[in-house]
PDB file of N, CA and C in Angstrom:
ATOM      1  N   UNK A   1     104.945  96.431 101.666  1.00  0.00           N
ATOM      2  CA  UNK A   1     103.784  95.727 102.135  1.00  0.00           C
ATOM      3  C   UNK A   1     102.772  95.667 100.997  1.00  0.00           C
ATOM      4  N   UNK A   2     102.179  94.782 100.654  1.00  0.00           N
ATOM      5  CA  UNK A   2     101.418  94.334 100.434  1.00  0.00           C
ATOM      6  C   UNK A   2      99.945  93.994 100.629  1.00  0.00           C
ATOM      7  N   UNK A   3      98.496  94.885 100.518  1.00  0.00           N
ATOM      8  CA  UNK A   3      97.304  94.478 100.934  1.00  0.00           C
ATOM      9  C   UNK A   3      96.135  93.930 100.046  1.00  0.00           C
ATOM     10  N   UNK A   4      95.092  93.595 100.798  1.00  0.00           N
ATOM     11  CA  UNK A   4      94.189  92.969  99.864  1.00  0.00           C
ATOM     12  C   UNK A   4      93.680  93.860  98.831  1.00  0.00           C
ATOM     13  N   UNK A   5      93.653  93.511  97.768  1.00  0.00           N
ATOM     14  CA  UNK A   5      93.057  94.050  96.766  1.00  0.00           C
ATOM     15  C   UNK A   5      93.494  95.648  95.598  1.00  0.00           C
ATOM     16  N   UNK A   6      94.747  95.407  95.985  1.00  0.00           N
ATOM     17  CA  UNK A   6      95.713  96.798  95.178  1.00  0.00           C
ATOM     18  C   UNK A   6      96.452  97.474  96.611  1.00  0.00           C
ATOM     19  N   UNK A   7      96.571  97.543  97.795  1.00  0.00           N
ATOM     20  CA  UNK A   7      96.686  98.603  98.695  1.00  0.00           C
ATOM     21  C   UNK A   7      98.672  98.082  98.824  1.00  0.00           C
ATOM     22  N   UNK A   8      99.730  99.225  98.495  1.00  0.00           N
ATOM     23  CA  UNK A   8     100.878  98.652  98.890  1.00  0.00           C
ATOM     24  C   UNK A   8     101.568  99.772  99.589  1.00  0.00           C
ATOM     25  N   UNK A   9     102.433  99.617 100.263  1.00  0.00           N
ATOM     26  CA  UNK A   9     103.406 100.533 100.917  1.00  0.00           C
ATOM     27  C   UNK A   9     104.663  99.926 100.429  1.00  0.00           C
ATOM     28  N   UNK A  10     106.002 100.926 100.062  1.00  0.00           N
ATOM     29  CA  UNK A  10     107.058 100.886  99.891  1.00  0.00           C
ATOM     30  C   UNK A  10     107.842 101.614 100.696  1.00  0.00           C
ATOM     31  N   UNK A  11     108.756 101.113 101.263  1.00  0.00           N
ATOM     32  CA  UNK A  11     109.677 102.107 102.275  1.00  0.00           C
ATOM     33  C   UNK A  11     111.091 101.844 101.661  1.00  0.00           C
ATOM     34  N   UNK A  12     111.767 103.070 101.600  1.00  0.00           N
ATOM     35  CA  UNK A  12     113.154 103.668 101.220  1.00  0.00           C
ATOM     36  C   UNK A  12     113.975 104.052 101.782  1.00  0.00           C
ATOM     37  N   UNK A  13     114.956 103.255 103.050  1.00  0.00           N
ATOM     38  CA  UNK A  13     114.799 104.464 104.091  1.00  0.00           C
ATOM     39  C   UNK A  13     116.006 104.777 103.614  1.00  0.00           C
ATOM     40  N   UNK A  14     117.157 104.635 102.580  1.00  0.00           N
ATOM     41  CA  UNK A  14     118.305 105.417 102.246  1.00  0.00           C
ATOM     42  C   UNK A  14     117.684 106.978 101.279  1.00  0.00           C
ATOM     43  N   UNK A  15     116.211 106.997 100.804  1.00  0.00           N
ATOM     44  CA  UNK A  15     116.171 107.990 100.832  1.00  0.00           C
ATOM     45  C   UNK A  15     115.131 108.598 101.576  1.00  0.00           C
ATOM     46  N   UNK A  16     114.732 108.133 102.393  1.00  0.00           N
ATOM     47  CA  UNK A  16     113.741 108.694 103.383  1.00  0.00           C
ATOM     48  C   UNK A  16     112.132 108.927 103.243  1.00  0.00           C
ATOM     49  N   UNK A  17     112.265 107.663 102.062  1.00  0.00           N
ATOM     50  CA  UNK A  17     111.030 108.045 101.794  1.00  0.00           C
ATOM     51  C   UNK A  17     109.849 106.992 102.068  1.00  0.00           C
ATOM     52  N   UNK A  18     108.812 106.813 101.750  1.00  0.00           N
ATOM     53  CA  UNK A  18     107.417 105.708 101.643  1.00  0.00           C
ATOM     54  C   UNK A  18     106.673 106.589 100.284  1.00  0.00           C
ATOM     55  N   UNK A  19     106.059 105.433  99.880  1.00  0.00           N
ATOM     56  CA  UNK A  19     105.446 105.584  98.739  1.00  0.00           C
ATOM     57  C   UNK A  19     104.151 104.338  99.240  1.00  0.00           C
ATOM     58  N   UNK A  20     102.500 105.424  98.844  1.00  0.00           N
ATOM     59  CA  UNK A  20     101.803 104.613  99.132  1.00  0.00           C
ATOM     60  C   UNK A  20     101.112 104.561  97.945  1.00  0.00           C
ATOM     61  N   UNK A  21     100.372 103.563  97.596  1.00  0.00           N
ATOM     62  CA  UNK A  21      99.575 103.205  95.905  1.00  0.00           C
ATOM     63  C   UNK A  21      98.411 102.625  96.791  1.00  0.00           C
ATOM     64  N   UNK A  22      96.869 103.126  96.652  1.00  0.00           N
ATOM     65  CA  UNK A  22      95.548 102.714  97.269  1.00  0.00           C
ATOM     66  C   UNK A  22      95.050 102.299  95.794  1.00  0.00           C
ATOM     67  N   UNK A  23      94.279 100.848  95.546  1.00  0.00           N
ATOM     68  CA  UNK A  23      93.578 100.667  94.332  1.00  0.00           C
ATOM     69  C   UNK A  23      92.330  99.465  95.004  1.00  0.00           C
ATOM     70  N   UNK A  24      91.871  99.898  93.976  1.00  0.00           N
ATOM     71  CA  UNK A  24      90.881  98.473  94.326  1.00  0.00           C
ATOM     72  C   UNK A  24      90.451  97.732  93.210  1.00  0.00           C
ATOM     73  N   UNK A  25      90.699  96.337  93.237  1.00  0.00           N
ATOM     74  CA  UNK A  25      91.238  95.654  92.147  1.00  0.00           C
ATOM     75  C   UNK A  25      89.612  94.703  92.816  1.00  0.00           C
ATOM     76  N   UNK A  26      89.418  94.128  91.566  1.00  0.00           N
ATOM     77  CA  UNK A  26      88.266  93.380  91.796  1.00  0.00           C
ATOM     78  C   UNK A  26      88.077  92.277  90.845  1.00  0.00           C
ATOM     79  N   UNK A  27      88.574  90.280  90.896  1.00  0.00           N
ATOM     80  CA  UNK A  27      88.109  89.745  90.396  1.00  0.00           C
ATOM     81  C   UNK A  27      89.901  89.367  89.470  1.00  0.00           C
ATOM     82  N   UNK A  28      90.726  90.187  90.293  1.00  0.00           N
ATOM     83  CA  UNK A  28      92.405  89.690  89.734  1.00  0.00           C
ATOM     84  C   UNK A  28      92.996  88.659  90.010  1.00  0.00           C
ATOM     85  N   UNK A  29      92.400  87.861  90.803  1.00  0.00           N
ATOM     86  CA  UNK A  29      93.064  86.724  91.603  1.00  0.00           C
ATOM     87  C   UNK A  29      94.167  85.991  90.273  1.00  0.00           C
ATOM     88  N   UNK A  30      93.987  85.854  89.118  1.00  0.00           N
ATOM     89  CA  UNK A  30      94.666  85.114  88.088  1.00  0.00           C
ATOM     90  C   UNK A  30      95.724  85.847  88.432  1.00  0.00           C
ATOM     91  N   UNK A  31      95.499  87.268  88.010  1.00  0.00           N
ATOM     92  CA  UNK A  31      96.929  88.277  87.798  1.00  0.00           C
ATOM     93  C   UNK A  31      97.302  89.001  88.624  1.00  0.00           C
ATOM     94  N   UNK A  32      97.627  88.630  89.938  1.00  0.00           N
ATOM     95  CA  UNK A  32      97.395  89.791  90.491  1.00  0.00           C
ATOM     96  C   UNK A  32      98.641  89.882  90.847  1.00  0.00           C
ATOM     97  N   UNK A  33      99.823  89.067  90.779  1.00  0.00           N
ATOM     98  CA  UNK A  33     101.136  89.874  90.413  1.00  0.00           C
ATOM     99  C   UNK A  33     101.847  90.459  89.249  1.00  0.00           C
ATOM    100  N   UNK A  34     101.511  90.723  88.232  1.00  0.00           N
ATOM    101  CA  UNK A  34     100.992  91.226  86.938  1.00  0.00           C
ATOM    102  C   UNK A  34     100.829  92.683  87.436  1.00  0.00           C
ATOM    103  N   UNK A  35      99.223  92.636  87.953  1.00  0.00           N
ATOM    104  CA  UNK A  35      98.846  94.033  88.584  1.00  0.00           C
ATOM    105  C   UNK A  35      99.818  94.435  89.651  1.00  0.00           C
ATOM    106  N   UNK A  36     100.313  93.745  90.302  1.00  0.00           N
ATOM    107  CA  UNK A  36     101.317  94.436  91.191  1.00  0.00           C
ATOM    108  C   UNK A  36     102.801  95.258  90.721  1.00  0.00           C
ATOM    109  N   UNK A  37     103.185  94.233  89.743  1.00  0.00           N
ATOM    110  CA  UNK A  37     103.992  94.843  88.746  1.00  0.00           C
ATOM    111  C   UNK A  37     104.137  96.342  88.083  1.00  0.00           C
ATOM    112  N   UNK A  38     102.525  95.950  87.814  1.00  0.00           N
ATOM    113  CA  UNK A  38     102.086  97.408  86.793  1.00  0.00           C
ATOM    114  C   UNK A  38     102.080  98.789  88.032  1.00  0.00           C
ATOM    115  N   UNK A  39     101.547  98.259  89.008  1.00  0.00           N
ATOM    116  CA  UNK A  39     101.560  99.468  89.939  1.00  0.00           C
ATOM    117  C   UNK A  39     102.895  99.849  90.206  1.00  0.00           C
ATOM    118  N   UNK A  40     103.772  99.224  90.188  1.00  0.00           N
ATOM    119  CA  UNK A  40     105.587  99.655  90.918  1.00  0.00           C
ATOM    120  C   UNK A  40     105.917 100.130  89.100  1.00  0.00           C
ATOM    121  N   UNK A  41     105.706  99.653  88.541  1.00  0.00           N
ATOM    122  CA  UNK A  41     106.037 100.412  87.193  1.00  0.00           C
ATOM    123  C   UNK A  41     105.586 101.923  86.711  1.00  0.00           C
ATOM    124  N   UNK A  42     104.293 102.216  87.043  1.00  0.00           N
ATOM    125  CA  UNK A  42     103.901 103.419  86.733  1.00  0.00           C
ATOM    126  C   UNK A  42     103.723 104.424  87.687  1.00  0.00           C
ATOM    127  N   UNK A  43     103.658 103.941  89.499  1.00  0.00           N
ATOM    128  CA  UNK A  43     103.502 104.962  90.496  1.00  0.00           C
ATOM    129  C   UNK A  43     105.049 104.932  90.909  1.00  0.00           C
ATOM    130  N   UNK A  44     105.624 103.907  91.723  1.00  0.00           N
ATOM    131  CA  UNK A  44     106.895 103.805  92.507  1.00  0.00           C
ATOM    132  C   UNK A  44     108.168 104.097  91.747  1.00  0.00           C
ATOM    133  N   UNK A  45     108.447 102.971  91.133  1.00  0.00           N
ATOM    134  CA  UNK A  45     109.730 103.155  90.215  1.00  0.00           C
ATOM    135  C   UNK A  45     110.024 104.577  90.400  1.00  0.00           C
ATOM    136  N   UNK A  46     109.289 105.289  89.453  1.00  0.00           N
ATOM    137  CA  UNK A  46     109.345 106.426  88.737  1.00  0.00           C
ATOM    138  C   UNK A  46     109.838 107.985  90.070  1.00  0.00           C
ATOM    139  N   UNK A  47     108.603 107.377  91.035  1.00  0.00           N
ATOM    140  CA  UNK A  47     108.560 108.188  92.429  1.00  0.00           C
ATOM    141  C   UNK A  47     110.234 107.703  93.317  1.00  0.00           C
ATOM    142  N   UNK A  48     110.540 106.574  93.394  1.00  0.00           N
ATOM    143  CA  UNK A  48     111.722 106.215  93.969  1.00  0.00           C
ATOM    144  C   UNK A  48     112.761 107.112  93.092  1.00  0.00           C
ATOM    145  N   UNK A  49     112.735 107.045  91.746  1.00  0.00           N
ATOM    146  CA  UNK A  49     114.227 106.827  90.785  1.00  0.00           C
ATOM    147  C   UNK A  49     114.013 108.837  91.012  1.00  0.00           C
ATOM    148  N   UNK A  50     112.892 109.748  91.336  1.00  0.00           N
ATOM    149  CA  UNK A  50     112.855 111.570  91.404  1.00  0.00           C
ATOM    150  C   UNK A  50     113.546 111.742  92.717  1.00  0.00           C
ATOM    151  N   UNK A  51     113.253 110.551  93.231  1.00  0.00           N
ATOM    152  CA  UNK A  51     113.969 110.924  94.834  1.00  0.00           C
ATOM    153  C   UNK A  51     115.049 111.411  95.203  1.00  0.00           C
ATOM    154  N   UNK A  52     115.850 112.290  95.865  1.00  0.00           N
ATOM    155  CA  UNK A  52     117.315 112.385  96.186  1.00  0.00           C
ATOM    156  C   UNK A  52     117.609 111.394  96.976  1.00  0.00           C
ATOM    157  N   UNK A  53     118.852 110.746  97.097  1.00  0.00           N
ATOM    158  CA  UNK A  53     119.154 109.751  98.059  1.00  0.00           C
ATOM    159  C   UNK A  53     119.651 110.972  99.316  1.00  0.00           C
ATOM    160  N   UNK A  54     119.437 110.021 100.270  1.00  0.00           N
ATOM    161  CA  UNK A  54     119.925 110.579 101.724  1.00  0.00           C
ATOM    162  C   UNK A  54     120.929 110.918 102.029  1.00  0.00           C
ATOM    163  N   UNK A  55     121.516 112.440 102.147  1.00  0.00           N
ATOM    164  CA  UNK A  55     122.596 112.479 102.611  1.00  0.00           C
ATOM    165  C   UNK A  55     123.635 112.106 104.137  1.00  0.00           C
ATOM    166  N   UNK A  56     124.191 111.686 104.083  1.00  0.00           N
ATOM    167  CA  UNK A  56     125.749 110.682 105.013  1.00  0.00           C
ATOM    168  C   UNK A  56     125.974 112.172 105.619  1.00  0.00           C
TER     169      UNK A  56
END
């Protein structure tokens, strides 16, 4: 998900997880998938790829 102004939720459910990123972005309208980018690059990615996957 996706909210106004930096706010996203990611859900994982093979590993059971959510990942939430709160920002407040002000005046991005040009870039603001750019900035969305940058946030899954430096909070999520990183938080998804430490995760254990779910065990079967």
């Amino acid at each position: 998900m996706w909210g106004y102004g930096g706010q996203f939720v990611w859900v994982v459910p093979d590993r059971q997880l959510v990942v939430v990123s709160q920002a407040h972005w002000r005046g991005v309208r040009d870039y603001a998938f750019e900035q969305a980018g940058r946030v899954a690059d430096l909070v999520v990615r990183p938080v998804i790829a430490a995760a254990r996957p779910m065990r079967r």
